[in-house]
N, C-alpha and C. Protein backbone atom coordinates (compact mmCIF):
# COMPACT_ATOMS: atom_id res chain seq x y z
N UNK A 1 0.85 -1.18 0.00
CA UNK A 1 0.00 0.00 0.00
C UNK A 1 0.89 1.24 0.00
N UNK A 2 0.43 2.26 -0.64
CA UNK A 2 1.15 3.28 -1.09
C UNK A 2 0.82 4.40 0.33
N UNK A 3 2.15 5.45 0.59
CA UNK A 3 1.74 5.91 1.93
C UNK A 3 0.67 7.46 0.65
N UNK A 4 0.46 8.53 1.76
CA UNK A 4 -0.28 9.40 1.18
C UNK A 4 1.08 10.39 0.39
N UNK A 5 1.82 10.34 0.71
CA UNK A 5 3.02 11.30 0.59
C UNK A 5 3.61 10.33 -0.93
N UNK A 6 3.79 9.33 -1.07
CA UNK A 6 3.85 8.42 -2.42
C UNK A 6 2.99 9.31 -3.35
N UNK A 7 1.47 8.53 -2.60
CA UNK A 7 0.52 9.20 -3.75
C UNK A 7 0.99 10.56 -4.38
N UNK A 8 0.96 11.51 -3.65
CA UNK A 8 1.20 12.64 -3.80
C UNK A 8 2.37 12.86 -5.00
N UNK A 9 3.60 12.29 -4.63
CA UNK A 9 5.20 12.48 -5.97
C UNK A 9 4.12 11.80 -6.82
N UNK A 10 3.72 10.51 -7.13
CA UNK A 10 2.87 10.14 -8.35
C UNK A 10 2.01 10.80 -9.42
N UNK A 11 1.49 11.61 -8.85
CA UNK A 11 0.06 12.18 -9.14
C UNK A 11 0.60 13.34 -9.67
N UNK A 12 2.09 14.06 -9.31
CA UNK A 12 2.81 15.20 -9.75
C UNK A 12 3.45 14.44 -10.66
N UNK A 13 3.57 13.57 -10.75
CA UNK A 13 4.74 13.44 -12.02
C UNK A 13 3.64 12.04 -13.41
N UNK A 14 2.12 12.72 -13.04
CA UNK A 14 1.27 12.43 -14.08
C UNK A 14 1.61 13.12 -15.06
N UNK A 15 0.87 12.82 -16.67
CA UNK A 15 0.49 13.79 -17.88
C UNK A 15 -0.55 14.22 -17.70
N UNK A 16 -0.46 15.70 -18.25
CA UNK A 16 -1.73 16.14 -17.72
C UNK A 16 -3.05 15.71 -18.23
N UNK A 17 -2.80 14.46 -19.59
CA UNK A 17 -4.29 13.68 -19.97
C UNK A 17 -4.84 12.69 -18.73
N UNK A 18 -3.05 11.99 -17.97
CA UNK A 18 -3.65 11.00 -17.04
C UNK A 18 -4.06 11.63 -15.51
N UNK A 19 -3.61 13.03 -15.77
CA UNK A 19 -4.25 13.80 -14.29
C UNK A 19 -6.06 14.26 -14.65
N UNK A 20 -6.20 14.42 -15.49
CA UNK A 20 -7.34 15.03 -15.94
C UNK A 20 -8.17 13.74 -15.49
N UNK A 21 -7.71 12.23 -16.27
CA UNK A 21 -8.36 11.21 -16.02
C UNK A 21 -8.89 10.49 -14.37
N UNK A 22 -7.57 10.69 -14.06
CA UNK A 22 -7.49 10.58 -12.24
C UNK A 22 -8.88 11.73 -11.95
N UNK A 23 -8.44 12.79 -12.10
CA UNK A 23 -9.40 13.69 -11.38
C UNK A 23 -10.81 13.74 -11.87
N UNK A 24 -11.19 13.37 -13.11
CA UNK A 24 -12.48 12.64 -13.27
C UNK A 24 -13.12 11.36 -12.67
N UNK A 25 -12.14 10.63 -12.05
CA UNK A 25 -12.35 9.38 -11.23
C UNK A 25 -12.56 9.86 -10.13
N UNK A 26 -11.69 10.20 -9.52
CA UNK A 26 -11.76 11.17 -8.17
C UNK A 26 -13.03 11.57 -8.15
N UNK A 27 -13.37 12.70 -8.83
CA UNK A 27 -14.79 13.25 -8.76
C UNK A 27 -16.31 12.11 -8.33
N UNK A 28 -16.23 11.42 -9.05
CA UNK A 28 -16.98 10.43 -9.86
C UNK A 28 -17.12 9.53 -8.26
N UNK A 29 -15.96 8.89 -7.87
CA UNK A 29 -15.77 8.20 -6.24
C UNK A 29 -16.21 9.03 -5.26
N UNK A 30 -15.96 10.34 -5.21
CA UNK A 30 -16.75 11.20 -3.96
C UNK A 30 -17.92 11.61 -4.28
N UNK A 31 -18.27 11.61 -5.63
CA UNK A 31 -20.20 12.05 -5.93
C UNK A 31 -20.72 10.77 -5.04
N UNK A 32 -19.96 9.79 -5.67
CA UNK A 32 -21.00 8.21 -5.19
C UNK A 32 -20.79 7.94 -3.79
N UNK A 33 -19.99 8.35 -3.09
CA UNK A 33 -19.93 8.28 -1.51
C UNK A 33 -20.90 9.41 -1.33
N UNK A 34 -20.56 10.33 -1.90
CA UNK A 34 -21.30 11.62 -0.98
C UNK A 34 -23.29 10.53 -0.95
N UNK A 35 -23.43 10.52 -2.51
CA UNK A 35 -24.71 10.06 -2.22
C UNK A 35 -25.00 8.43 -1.63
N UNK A 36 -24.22 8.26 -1.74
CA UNK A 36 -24.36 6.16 -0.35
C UNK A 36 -24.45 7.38 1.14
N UNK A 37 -24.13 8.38 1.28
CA UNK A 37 -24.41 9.22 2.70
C UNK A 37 -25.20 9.52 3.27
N UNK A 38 -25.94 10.29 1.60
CA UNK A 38 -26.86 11.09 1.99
C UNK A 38 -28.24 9.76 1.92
N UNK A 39 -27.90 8.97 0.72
CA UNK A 39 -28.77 8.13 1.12
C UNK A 39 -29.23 7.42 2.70
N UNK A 40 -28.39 7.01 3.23
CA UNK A 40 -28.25 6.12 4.80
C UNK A 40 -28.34 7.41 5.49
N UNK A 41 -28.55 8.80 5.30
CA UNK A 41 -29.06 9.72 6.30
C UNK A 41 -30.62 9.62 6.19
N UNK A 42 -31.00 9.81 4.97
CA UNK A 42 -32.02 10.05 4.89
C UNK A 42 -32.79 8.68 5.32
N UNK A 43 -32.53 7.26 4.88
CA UNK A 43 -33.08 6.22 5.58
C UNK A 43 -33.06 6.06 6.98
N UNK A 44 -32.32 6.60 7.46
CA UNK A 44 -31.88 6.89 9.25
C UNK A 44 -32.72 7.98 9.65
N UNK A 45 -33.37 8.73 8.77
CA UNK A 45 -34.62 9.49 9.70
C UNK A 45 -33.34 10.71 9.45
N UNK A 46 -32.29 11.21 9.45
CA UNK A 46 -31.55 12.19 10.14
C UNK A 46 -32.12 13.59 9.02
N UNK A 47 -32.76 13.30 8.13
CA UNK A 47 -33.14 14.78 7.10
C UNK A 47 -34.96 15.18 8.04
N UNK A 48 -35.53 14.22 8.32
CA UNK A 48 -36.71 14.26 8.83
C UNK A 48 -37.18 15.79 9.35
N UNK A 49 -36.28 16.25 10.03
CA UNK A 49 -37.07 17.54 10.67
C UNK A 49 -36.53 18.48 9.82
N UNK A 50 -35.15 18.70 8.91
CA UNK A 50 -35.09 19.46 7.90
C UNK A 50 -36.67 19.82 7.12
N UNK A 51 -36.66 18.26 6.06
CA UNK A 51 -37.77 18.45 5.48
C UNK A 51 -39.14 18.94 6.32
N UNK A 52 -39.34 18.37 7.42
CA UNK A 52 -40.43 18.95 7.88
C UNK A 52 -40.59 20.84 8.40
N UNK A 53 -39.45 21.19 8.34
CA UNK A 53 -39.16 22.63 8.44
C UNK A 53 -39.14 23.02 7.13
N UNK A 54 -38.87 22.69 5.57
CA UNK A 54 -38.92 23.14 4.60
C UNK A 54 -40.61 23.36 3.99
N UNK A 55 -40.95 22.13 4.45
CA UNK A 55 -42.60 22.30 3.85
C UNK A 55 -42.93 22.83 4.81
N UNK A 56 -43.03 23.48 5.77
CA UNK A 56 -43.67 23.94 6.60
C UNK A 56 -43.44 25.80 5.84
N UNK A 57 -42.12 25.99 6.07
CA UNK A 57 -42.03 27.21 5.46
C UNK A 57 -42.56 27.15 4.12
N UNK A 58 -42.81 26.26 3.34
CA UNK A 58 -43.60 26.54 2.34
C UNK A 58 -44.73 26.68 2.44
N UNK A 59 -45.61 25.72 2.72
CA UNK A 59 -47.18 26.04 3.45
C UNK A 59 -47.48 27.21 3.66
N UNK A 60 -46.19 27.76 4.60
CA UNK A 60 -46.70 29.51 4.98
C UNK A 60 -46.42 30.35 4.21
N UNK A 61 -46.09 29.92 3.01
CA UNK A 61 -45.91 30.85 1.59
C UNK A 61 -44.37 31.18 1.72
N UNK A 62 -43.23 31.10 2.70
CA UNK A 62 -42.01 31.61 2.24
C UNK A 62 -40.90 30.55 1.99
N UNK A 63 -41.17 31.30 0.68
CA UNK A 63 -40.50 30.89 -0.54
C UNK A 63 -40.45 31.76 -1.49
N UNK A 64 -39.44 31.85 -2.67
CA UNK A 64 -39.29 32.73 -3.68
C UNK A 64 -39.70 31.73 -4.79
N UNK A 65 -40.11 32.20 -6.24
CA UNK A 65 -40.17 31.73 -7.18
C UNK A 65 -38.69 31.89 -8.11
N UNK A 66 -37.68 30.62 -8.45
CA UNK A 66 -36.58 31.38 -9.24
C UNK A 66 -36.85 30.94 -10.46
């Protein structure tokens, strides 16, 4: 296993087609964690009183139209 400081000389001494590529992967691995997150929050109840504070302020009309 590579330490983080490895990674790091590696990733500097990419082309910038195979950095571009990395960093489209990159992207791509933290969208899909972020949402496996937000998913298991939201199944865990933890958005619950958000949303119930959002429709509520809507009900009472505040909100903007964009």
């Amino acid at each position: 296993m590579l330490t983080l400081e490895q990674l790091e000389v590696a990733i500097l001494q990419l082309s910038p087609n195979d950095f571009n590529q990395l960093l489209e992967w990159f992207f791509d691995l933290d969208y899909q964690r972020w949402d496996e997150q937000l998913e298991n929050d939201i199944a865990a109840g933890k958005l619950d009183n958000l949303a119930k504070e959002a429709l509520a302020d809507f009900e009472a009309g505040h909100y903007r139209t964009i």
